[in-house]
N, C-alpha and C. Protein backbone atom coordinates (compact mmCIF):
# COMPACT_ATOMS: atom_id res chain seq x y z
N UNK A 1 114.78 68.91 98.55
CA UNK A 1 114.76 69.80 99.69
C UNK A 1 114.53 71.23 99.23
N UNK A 2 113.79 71.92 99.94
CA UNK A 2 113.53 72.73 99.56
C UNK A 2 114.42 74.06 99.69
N UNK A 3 114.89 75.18 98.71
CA UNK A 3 115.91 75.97 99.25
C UNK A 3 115.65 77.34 99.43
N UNK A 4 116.30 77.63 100.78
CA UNK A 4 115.46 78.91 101.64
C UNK A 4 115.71 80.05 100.75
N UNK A 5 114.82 81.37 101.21
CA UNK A 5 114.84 82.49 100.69
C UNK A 5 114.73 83.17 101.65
N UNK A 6 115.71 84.31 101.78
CA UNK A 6 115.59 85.25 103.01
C UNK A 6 114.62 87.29 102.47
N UNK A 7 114.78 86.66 101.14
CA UNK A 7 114.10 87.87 100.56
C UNK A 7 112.86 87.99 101.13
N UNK A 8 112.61 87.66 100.99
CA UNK A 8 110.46 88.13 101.80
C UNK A 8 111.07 88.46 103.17
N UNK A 9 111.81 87.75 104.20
CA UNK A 9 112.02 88.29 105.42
C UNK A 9 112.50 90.24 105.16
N UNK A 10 113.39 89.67 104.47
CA UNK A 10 113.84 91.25 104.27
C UNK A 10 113.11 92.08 103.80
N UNK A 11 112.45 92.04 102.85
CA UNK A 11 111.04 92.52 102.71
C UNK A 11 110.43 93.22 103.92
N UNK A 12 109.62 91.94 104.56
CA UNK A 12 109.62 92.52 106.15
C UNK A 12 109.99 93.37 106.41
N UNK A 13 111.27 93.62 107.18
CA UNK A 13 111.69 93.83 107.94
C UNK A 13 111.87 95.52 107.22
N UNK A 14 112.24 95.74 105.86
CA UNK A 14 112.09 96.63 105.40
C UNK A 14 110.81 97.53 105.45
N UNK A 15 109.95 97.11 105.37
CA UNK A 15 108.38 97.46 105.41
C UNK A 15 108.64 97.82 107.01
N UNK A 16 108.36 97.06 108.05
CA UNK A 16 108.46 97.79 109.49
C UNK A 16 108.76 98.20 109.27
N UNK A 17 110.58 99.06 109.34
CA UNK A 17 111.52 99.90 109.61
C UNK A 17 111.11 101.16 108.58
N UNK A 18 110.48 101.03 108.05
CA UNK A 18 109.52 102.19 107.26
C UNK A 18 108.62 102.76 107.87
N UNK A 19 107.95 101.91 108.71
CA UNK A 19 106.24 102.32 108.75
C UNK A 19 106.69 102.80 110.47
N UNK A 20 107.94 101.88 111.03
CA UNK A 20 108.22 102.80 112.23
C UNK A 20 108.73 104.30 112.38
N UNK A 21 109.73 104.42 111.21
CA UNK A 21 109.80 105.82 110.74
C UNK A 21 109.00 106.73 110.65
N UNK A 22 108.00 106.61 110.10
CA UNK A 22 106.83 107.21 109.44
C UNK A 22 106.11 107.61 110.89
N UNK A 23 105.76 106.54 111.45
CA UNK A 23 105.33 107.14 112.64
C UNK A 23 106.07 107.69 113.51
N UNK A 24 107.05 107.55 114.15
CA UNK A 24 107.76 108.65 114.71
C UNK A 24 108.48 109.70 114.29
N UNK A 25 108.65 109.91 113.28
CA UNK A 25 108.82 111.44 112.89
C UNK A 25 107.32 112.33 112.10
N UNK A 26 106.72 111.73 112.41
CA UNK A 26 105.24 112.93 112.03
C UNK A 26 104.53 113.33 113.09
N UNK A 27 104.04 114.04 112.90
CA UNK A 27 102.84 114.51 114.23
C UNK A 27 101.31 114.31 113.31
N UNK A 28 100.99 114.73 111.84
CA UNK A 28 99.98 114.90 111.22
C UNK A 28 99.43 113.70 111.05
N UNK A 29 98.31 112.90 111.30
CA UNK A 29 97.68 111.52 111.38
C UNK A 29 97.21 111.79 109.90
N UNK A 30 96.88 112.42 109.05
CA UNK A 30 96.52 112.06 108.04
C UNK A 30 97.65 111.17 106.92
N UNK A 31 98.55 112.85 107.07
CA UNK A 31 99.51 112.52 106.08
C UNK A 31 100.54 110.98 107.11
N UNK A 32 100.53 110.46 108.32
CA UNK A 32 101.05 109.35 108.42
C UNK A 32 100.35 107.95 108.03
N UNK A 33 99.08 108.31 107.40
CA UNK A 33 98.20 107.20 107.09
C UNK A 33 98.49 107.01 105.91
N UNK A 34 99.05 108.29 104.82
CA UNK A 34 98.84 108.17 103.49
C UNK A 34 100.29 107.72 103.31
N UNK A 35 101.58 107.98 103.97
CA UNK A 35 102.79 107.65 103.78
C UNK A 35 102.99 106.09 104.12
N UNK A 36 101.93 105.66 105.20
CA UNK A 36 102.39 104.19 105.47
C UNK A 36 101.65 103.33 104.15
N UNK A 37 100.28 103.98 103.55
CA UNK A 37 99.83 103.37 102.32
C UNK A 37 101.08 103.31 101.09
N UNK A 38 101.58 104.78 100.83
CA UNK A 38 103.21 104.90 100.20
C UNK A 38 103.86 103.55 100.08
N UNK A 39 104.35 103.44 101.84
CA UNK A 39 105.24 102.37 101.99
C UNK A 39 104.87 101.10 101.67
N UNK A 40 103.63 100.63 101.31
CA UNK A 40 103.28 99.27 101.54
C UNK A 40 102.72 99.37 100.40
N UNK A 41 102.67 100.17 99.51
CA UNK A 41 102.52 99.92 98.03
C UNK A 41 103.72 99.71 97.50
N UNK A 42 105.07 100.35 97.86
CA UNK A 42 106.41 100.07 97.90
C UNK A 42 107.40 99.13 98.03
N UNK A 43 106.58 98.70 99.56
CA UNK A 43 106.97 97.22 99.31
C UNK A 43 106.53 96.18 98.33
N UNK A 44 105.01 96.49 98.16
CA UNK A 44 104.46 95.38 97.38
C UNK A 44 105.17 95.67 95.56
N UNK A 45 105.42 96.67 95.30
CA UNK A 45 106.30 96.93 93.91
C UNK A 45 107.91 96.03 94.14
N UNK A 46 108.36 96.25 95.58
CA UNK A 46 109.42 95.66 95.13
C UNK A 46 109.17 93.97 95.23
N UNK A 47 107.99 93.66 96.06
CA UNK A 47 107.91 91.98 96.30
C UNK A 47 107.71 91.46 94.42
N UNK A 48 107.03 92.34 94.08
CA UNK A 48 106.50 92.09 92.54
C UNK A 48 108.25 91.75 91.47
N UNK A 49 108.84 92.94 91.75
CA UNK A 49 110.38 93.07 91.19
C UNK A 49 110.98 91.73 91.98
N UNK A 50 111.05 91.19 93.13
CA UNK A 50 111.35 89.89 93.49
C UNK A 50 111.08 88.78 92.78
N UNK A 51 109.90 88.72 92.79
CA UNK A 51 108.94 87.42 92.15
C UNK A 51 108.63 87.34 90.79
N UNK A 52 109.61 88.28 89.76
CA UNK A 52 109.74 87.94 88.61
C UNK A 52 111.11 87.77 88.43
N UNK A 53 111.92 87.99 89.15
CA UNK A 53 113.15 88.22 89.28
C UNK A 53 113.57 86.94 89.96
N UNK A 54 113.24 86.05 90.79
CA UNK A 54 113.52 84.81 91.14
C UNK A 54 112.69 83.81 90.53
N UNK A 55 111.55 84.11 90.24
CA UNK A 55 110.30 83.01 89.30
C UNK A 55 110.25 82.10 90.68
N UNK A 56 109.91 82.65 91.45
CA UNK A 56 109.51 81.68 92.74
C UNK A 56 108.17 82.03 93.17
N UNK A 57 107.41 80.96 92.36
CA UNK A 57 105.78 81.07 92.36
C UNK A 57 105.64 80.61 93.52
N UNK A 58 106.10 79.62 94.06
CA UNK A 58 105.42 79.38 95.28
C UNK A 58 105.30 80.39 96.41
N UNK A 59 105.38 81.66 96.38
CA UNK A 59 105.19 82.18 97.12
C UNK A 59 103.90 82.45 96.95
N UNK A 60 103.51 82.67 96.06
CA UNK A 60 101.97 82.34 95.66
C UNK A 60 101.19 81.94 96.42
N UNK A 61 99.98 82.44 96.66
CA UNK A 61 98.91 80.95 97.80
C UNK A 61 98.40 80.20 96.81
N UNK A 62 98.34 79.82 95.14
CA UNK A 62 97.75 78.84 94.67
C UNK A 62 98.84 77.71 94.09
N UNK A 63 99.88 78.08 94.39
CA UNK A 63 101.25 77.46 93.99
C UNK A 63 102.10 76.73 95.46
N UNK A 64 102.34 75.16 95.29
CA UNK A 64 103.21 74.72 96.49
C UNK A 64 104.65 74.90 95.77
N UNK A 65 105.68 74.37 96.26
CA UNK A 65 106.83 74.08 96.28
C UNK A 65 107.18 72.88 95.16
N UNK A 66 106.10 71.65 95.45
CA UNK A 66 105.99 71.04 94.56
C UNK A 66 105.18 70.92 93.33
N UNK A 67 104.37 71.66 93.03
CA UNK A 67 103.91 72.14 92.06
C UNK A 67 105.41 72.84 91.20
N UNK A 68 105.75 73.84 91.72
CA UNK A 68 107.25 74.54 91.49
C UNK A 68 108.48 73.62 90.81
N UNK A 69 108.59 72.25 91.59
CA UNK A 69 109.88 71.65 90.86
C UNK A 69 109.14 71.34 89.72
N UNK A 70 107.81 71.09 90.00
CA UNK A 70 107.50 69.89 88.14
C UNK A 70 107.28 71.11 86.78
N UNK A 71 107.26 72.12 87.09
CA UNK A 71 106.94 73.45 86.30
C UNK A 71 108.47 73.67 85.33
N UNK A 72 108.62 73.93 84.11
CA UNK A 72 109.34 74.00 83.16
C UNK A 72 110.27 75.61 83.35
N UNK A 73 111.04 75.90 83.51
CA UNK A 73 111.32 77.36 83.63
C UNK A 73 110.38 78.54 82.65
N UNK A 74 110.19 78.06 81.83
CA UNK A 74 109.11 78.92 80.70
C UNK A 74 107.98 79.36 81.51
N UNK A 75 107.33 78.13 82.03
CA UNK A 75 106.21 78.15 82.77
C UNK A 75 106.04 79.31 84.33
N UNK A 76 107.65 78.98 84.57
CA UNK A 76 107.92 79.89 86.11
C UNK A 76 107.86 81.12 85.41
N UNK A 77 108.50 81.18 84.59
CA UNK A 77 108.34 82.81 83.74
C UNK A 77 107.27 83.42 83.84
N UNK A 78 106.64 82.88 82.57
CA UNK A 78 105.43 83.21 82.49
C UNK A 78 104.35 83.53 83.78
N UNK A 79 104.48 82.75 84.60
CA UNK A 79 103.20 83.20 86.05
C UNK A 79 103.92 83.96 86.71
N UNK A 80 105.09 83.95 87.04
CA UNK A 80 105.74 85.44 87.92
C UNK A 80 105.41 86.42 86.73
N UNK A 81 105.86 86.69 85.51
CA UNK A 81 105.66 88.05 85.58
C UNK A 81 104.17 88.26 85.28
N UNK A 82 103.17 87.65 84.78
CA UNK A 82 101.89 88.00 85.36
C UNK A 82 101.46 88.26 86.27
N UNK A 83 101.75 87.74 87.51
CA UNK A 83 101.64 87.98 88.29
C UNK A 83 102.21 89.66 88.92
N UNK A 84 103.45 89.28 88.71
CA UNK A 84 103.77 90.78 89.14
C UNK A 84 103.86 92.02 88.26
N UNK A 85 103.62 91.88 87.37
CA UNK A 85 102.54 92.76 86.25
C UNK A 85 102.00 93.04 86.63
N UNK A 86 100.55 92.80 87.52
CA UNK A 86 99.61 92.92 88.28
C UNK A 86 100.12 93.67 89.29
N UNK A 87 100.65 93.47 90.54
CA UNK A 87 100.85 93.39 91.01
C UNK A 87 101.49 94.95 91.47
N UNK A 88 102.56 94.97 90.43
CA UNK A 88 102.99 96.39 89.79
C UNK A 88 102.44 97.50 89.54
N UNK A 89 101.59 96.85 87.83
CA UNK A 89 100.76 98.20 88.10
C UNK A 89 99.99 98.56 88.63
N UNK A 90 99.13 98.10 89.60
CA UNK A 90 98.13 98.35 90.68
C UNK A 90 98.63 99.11 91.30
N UNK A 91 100.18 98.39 91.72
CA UNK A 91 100.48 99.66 92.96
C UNK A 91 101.43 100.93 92.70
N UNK A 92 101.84 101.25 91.29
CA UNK A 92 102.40 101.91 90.75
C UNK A 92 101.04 103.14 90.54
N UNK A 93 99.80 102.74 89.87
CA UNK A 93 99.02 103.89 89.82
C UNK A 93 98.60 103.81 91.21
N UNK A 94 97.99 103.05 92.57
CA UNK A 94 98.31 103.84 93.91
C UNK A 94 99.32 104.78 94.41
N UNK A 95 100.86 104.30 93.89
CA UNK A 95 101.30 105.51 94.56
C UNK A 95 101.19 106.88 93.73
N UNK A 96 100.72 107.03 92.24
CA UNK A 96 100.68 107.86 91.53
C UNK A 96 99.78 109.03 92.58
N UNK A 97 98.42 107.80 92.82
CA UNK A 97 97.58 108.47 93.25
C UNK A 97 98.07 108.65 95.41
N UNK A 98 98.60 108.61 95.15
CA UNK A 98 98.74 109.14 96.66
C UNK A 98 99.50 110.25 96.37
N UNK A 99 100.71 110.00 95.45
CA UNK A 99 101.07 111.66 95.71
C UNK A 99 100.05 112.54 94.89
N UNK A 100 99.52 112.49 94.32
CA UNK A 100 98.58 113.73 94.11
C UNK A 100 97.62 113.54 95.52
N UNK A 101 97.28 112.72 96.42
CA UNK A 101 96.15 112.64 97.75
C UNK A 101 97.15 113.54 98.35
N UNK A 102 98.56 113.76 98.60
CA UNK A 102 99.25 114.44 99.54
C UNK A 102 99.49 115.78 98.76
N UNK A 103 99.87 116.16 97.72
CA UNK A 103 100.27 117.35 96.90
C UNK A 103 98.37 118.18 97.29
N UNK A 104 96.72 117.54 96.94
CA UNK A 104 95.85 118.38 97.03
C UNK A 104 95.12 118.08 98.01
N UNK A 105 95.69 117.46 99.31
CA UNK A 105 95.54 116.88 100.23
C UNK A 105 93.82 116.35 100.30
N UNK A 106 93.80 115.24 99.66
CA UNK A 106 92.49 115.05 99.37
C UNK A 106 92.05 113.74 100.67
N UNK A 107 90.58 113.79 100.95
CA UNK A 107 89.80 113.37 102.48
C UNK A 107 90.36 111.74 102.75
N UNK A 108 90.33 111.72 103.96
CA UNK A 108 91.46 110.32 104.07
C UNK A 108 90.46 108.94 103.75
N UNK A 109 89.64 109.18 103.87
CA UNK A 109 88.27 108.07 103.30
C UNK A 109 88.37 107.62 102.10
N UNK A 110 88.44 108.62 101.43
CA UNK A 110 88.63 108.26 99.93
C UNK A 110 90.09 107.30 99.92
N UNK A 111 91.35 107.87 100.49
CA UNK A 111 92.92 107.11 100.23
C UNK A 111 92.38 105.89 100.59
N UNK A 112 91.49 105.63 101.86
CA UNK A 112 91.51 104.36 102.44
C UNK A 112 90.85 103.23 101.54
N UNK A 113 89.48 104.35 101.01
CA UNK A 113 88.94 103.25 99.79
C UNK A 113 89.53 102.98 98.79
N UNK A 114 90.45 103.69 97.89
CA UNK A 114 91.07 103.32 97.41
C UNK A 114 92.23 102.38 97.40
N UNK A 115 92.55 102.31 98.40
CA UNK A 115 93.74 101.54 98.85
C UNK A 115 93.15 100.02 99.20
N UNK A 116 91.92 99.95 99.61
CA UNK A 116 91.31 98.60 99.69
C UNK A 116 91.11 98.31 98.41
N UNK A 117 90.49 98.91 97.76
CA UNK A 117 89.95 98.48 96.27
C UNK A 117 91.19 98.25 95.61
N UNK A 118 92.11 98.64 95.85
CA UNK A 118 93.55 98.23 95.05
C UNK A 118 94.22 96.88 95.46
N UNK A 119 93.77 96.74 96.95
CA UNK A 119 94.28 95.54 97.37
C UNK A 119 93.51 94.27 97.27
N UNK A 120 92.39 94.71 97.10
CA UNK A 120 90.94 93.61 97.04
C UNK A 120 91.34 93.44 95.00
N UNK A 121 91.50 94.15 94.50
CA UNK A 121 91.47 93.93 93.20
C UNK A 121 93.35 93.14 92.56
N UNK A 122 94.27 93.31 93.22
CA UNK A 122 95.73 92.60 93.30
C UNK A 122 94.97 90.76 94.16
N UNK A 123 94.27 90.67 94.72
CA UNK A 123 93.94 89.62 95.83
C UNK A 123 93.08 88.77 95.03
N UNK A 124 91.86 89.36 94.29
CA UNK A 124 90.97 88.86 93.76
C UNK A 124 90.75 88.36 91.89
N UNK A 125 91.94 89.35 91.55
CA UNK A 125 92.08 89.22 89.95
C UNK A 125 92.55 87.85 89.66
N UNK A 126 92.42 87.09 88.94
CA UNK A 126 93.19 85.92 88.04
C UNK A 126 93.96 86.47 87.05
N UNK A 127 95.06 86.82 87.56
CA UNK A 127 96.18 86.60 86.48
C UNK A 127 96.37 86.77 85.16
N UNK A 128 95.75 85.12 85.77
CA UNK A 128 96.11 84.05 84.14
C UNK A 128 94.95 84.86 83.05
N UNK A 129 93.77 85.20 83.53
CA UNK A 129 92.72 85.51 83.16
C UNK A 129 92.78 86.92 82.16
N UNK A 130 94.15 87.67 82.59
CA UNK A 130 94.17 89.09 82.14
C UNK A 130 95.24 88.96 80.82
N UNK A 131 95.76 87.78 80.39
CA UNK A 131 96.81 88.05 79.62
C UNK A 131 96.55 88.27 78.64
């Protein structure tokens, strides 16, 4: 049987209660675009600190549950923290680079491309491929 995890909910729920903040106490649409990028690089640092921290690959989309029991604990090791290695530093140099986008308030096009290319490149990398 499989045994629940309420961490990703909380996750959630953390992430909203951020991004509702964010929008109701600003008036400036730029800087609330670049703070909700903040937050959701934030979250994704702490989902990363989760998922090496429980070795619960299946949260993974290439990993089931049962894939998970037949896996050796070494093995759970090893792909969480690659994974969130990745995962990490991607979004560790995004938020680097957002606070310098907010400190020289740089054009919101650029945060946005960047912020895709950070997420397209966490989405699209293999892992296993970088070790």
């Amino acid at each position: 049987m499989k045994k629940q995890s309420y961490l990703p909910i909380a996750l959630i729920i953390f992430y909203v209660i951020s991004i509702l903040a964010i929008m109701t106490l600003l008036d400036e649409r730029n800087l609330q675009i670049k703070l909700v990028f903040l937050a959701t690089s934030l979250a994704l640092i702490i989902f990363s600190i989760l998922l090496k921290v429980t070795q619960r690959v299946y949260w993974l989309t290439s990993y089931d549950y049962e894939d998970y029991t037949k896996m050796t604990e070494t093995e759970r090791l090893d792909i969480s923290s690659i994974n969130s290695k990745l995962i990490a530093d991607t979004n560790i140099l995004l938020c680097i680079y957002i606070f310098i986008s907010i400190y020289f308030n740089l054009n919101i096009f650029i945060d946005v491309l960047i912020f895709l290319v950070c997420i397209l490149f966490m989405c699209f990398t293999d892992p296993m491929k970088l070790k």
